[in-house]
C-alpha atoms as a PDB file:
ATOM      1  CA  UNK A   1       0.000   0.000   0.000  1.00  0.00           C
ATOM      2  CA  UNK A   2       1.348   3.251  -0.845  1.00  0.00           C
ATOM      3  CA  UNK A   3       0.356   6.842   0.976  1.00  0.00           C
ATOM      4  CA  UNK A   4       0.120   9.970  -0.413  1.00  0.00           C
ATOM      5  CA  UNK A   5       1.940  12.849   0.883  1.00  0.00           C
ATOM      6  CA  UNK A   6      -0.881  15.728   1.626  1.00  0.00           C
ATOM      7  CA  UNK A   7       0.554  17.587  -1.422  1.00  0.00           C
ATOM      8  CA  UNK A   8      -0.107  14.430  -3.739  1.00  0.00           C
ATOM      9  CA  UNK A   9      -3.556  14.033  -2.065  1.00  0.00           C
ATOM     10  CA  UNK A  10      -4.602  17.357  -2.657  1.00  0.00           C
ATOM     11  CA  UNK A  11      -3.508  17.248  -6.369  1.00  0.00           C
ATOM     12  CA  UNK A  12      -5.387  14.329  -6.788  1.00  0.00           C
ATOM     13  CA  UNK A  13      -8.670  15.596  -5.198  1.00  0.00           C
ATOM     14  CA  UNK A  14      -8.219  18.704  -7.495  1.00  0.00           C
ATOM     15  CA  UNK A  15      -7.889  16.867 -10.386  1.00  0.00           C
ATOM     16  CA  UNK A  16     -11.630  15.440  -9.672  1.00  0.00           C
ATOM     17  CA  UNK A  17     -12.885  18.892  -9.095  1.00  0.00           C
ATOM     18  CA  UNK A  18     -12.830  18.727  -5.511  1.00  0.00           C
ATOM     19  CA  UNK A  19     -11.928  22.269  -3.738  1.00  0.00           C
ATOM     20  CA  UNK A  20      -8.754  21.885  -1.280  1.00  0.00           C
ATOM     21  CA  UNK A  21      -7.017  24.423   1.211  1.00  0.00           C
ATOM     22  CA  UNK A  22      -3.967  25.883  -1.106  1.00  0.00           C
ATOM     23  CA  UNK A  23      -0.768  23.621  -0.513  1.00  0.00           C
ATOM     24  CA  UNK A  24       3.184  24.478  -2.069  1.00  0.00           C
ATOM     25  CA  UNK A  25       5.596  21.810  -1.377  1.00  0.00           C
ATOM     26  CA  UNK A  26       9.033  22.793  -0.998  1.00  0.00           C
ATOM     27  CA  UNK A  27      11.910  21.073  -0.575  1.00  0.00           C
ATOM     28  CA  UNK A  28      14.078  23.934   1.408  1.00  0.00           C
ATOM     29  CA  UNK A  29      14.196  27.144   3.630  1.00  0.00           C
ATOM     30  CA  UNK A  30      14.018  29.002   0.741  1.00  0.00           C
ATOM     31  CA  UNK A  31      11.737  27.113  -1.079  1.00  0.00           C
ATOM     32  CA  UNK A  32       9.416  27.559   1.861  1.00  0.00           C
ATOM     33  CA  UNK A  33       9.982  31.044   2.251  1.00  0.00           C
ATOM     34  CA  UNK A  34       9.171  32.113  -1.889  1.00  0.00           C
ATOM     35  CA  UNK A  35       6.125  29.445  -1.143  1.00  0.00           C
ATOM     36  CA  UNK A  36       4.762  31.597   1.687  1.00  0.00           C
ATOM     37  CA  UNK A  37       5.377  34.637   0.384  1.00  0.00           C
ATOM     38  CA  UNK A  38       3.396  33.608  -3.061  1.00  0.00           C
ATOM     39  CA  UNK A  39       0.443  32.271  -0.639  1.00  0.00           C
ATOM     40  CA  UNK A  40       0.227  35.192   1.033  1.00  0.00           C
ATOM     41  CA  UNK A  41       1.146  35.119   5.255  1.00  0.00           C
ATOM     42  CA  UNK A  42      -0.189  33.711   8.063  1.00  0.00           C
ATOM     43  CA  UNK A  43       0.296  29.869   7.128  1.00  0.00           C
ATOM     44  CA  UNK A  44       0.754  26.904   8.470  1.00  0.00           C
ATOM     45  CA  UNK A  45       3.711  24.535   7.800  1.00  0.00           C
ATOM     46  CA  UNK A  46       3.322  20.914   8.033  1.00  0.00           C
ATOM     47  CA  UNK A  47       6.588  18.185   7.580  1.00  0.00           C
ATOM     48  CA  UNK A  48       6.615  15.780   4.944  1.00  0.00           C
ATOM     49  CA  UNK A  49       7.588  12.311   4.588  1.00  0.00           C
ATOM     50  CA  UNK A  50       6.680   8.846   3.216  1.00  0.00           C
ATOM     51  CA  UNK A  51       6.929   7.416   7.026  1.00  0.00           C
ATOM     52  CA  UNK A  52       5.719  10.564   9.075  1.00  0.00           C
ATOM     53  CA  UNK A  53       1.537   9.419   9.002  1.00  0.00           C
ATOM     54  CA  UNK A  54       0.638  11.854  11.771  1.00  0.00           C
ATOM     55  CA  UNK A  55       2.319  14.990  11.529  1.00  0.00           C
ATOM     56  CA  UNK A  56       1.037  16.063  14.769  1.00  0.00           C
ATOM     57  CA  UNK A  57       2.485  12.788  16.841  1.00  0.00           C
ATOM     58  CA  UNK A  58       5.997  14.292  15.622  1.00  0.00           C
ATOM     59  CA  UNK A  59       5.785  17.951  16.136  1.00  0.00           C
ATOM     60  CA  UNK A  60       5.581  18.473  12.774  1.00  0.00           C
ATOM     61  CA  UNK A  61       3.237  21.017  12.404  1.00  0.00           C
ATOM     62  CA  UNK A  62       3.406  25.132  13.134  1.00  0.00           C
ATOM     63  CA  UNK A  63       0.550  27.310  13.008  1.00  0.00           C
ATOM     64  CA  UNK A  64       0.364  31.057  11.958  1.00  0.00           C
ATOM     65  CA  UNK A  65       3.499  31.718  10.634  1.00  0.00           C
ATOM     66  CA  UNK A  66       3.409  34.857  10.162  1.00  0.00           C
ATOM     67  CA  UNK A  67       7.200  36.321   8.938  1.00  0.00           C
ATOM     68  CA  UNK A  68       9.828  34.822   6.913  1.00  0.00           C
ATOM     69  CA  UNK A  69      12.080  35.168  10.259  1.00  0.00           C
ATOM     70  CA  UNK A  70       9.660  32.870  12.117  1.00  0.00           C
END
């Protein structure tokens, strides 16, 4: 069984017409930082990974982002 990352998932949801919270997946700081910037601050950053299910159970979520710096 394979899982999709939440970028993949939401890809494939918009491919069937189904509305999804905007997502950029980058790869780097400053990846992350031009990805932000394009979606517009606050957001919220989430980790990525084939074997991290529940991003939550690893700290690997931050809310409200609100600055480059942060």
């Amino acid at each position: 069984m394979k899982l999709l990352l939440e970028h993949e998932s939401k890809e494939l949801l918009e491919k069937y017409g189904i509305k999804t919270a905007r997502c950029i997946f980058a790869q780097s700081e400053d990846e992350a930082i031009a990805a932000a910037r394009k979606i517009g601050f606050p957001v919220v950053m989430k980790v990525a990974g084939r074997k991290i299910i529940h991003k939550s159970d690893v700290g690997g979520v931050v809310l409200n982002v609100r600055s480059p710096d942060e």
